[in-house]
Protein backbone atom coordinates (compact mmCIF):
# COMPACT_ATOMS: atom_id res chain seq x y z
CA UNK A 1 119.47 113.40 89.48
CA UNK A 2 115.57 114.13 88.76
CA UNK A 3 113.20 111.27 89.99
CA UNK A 4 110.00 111.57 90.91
CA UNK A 5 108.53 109.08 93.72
CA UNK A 6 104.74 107.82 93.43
CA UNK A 7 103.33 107.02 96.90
CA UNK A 8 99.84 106.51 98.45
CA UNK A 9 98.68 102.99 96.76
CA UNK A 10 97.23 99.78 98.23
CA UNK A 11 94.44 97.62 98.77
CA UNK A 12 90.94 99.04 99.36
CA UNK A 13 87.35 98.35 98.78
CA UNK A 14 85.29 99.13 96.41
CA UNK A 15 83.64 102.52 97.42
CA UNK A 16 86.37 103.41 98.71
CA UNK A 17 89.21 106.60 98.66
CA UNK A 18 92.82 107.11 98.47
CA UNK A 19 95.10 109.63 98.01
CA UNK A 20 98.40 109.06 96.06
CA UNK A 21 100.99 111.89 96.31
CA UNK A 22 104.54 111.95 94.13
CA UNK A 23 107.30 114.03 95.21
CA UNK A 24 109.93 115.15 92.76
CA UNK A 25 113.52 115.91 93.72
CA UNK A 26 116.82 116.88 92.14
CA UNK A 27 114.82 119.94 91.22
CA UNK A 28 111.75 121.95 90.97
CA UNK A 29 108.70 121.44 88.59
CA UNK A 30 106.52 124.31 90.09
CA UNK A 31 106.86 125.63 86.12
CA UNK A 32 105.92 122.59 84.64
CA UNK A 33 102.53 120.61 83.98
CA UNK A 34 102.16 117.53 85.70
CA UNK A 35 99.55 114.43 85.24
CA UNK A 36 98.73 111.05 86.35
CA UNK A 37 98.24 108.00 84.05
CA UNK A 38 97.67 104.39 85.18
CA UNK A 39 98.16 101.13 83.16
CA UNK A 40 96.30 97.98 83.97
CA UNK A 41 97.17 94.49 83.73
CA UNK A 42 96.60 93.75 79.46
CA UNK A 43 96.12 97.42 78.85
CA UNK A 44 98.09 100.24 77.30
CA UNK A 45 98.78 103.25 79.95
CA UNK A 46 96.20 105.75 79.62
CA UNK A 47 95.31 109.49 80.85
CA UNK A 48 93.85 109.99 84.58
CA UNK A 49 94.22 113.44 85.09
CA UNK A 50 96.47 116.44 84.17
CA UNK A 51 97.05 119.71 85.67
CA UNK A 52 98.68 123.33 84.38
CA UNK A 53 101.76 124.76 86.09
CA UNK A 54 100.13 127.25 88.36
CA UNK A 55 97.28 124.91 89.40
CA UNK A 56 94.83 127.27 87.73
CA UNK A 57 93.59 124.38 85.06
CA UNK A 58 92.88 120.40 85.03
CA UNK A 59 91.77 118.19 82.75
CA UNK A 60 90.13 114.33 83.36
CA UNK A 61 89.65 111.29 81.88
CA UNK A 62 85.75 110.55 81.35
CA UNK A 63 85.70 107.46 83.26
CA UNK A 64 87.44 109.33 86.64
CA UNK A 65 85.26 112.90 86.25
CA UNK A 66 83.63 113.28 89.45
CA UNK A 67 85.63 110.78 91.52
CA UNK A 68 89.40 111.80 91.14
CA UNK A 69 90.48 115.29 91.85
CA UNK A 70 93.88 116.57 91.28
CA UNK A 71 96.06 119.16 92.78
CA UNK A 72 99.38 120.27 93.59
CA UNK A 73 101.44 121.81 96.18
CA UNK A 74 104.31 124.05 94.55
CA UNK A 75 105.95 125.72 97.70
CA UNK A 76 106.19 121.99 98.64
CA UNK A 77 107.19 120.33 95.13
CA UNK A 78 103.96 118.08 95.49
CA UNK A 79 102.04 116.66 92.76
CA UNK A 80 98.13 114.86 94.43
CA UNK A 81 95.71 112.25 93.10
CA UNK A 82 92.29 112.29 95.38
CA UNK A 83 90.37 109.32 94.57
CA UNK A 84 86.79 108.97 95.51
CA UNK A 85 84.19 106.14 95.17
CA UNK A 86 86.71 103.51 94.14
CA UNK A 87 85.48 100.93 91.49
CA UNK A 88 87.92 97.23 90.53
CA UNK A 89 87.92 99.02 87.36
CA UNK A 90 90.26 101.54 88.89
CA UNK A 91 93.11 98.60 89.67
CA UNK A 92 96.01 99.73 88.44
CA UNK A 93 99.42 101.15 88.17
CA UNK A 94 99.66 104.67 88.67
CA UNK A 95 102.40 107.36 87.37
CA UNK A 96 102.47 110.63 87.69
CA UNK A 97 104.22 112.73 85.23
CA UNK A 98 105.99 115.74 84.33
CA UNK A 99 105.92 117.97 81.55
CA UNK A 100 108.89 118.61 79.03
CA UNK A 101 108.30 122.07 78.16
CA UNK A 102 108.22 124.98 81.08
CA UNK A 103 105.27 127.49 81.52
CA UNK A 104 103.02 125.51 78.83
CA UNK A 105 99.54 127.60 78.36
CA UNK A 106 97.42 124.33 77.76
CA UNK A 107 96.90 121.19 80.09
CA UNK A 108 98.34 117.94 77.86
CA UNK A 109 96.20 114.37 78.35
CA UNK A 110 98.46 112.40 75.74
CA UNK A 111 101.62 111.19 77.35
CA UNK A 112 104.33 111.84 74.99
CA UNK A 113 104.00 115.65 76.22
CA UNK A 114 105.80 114.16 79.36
CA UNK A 115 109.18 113.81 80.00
CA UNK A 116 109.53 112.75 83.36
CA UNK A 117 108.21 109.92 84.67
CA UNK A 118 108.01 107.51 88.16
CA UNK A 119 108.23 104.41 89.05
CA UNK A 120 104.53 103.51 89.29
CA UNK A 121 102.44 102.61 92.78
CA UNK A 122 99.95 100.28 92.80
CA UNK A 123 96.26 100.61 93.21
CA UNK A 124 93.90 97.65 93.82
CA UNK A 125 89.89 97.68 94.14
CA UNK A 126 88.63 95.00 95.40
CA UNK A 127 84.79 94.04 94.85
């Protein structure tokens, strides 16, 4: 009933942008935080970006802050991952995430605070 659908990944060079977009559907999360985490081949799934129910606060991952900008659409139910100056330490999987807990005050970077989760879409930099 709730799934929410990565999209937006692929093959670019190094220097290069892409946007990634995830949709939910069966219902809303315009009340809920949402994030992005990516896991590489070898390594554990880490923190990208997070951002607060209204859209009013975000939060960033050290190695992203400056590049990656994210954002969301709530009249349409759209969650967005801008990413800038691409590097082939950016290749990836990529998730996006929702939160468990409606109307949350803070903006969560550690993953068990999310209870929703997508399929993944892949990201590849090459050099």
């Amino acid at each position: 009933q709730v799934q929410l659908v990565e999209s937006g990944g692929g093959l670019v060079q190094a220097g290069g942008s892409l946007r990634l977009s995830c949709a939910p559907s069966g219902r809303t999360f315009s009340g809920y935080g949402m994030g992005w985490f990516r896991q590489a081949p070898g390594k554990e799934r880490e923190f990208v970006a997070a951002i607060k129910w209204s859209g009013t606060s975000t939060a960033y991952a050290e190695s992203v802050k400056g590049r990656f900008t994210i954002s969301r659409d709530n009249a349409k139910n759209t969650l967005y991952l801008q990413m800038n100056s691409l590097k082939p330490e950016d290749t990836a999987v990529y998730y996006c995430a929702a939160d468990s807990h409606p109307y949350s005050v803070t903006v969560s970077v550690h993953q068990d605070t999310y209870n929703y989760w997508g399929q993944g879409t892949q990201v590849t930099v090459s050099s």
